[in-house]
Protein backbone atom coordinates (compact mmCIF):
# COMPACT_ATOMS: atom_id res chain seq x y z
CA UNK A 1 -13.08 -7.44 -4.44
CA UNK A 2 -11.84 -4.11 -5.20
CA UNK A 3 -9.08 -2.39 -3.31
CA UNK A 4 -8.58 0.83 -2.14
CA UNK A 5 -4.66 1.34 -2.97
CA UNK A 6 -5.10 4.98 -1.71
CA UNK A 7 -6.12 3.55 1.68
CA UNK A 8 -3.86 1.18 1.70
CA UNK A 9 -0.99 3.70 1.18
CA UNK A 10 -2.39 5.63 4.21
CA UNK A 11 -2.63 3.17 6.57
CA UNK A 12 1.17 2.11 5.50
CA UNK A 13 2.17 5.79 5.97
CA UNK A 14 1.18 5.41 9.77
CA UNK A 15 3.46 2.99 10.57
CA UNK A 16 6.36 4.17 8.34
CA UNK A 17 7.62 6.70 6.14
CA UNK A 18 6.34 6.28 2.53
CA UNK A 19 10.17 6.56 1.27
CA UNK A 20 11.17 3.65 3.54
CA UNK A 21 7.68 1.90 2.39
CA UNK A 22 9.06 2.38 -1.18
CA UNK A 23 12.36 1.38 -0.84
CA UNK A 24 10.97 -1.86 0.90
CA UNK A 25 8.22 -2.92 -2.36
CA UNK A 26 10.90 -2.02 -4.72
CA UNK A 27 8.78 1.47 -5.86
CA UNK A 28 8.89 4.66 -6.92
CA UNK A 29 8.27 6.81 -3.37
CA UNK A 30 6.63 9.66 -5.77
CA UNK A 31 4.12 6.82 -6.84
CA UNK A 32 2.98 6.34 -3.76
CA UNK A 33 2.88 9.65 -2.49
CA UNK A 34 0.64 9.83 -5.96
CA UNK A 35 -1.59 6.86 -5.06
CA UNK A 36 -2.02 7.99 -1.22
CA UNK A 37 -3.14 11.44 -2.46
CA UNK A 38 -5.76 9.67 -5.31
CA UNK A 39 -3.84 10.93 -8.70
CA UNK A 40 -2.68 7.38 -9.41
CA UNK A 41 -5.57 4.71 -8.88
CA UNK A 42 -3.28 1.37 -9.13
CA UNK A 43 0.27 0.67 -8.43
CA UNK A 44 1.74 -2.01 -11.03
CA UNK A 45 0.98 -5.43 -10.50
CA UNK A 46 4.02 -6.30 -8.72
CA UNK A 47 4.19 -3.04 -6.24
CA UNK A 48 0.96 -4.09 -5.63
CA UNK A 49 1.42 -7.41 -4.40
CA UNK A 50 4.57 -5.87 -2.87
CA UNK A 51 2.02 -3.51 -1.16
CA UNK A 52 -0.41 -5.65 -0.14
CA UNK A 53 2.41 -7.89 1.64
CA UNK A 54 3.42 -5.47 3.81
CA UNK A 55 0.11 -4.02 4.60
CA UNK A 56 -0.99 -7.72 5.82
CA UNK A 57 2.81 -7.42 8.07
CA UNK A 58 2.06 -3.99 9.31
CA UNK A 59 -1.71 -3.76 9.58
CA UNK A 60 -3.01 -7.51 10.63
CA UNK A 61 -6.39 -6.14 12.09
CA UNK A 62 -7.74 -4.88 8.47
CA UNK A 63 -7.42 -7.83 7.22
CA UNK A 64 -9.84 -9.46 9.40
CA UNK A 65 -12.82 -9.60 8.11
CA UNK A 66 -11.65 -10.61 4.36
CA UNK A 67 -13.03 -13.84 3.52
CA UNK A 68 -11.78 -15.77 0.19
């Protein structure tokens, strides 16, 4: 399964500022700014965890149709 951390970023960004969503993963706001406009691919393995934590809080109805 491959992610889309640029997506991810965006759909984060509509529910709160990307500086708060930074300060909240423990990450560098200008990283995601970076990853939400596609010049970084990948956060670190941890931010990304981080990220995908919050994304499940904030944005329940993507992760719908994932199956493990």
């Amino acid at each position: 399964m491959n992610i889309d951390w640029q997506q991810v970023c965006l759909n984060l960004r509509r529910h709160k500022p990307l500086t708060q969503v930074a300060k909240e993963v423990n990450c560098n706001y200008y990283t995601l700014v970076r990853i939400s406009h596609g010049r970084i691919l990948e956060p670190t393995f941890m931010a990304g965890l981080r990220l995908l934590d919050l994304h499940l809080k904030l944005c329940p109805e993507r992760h719908k149709n994932i199956k493990f």
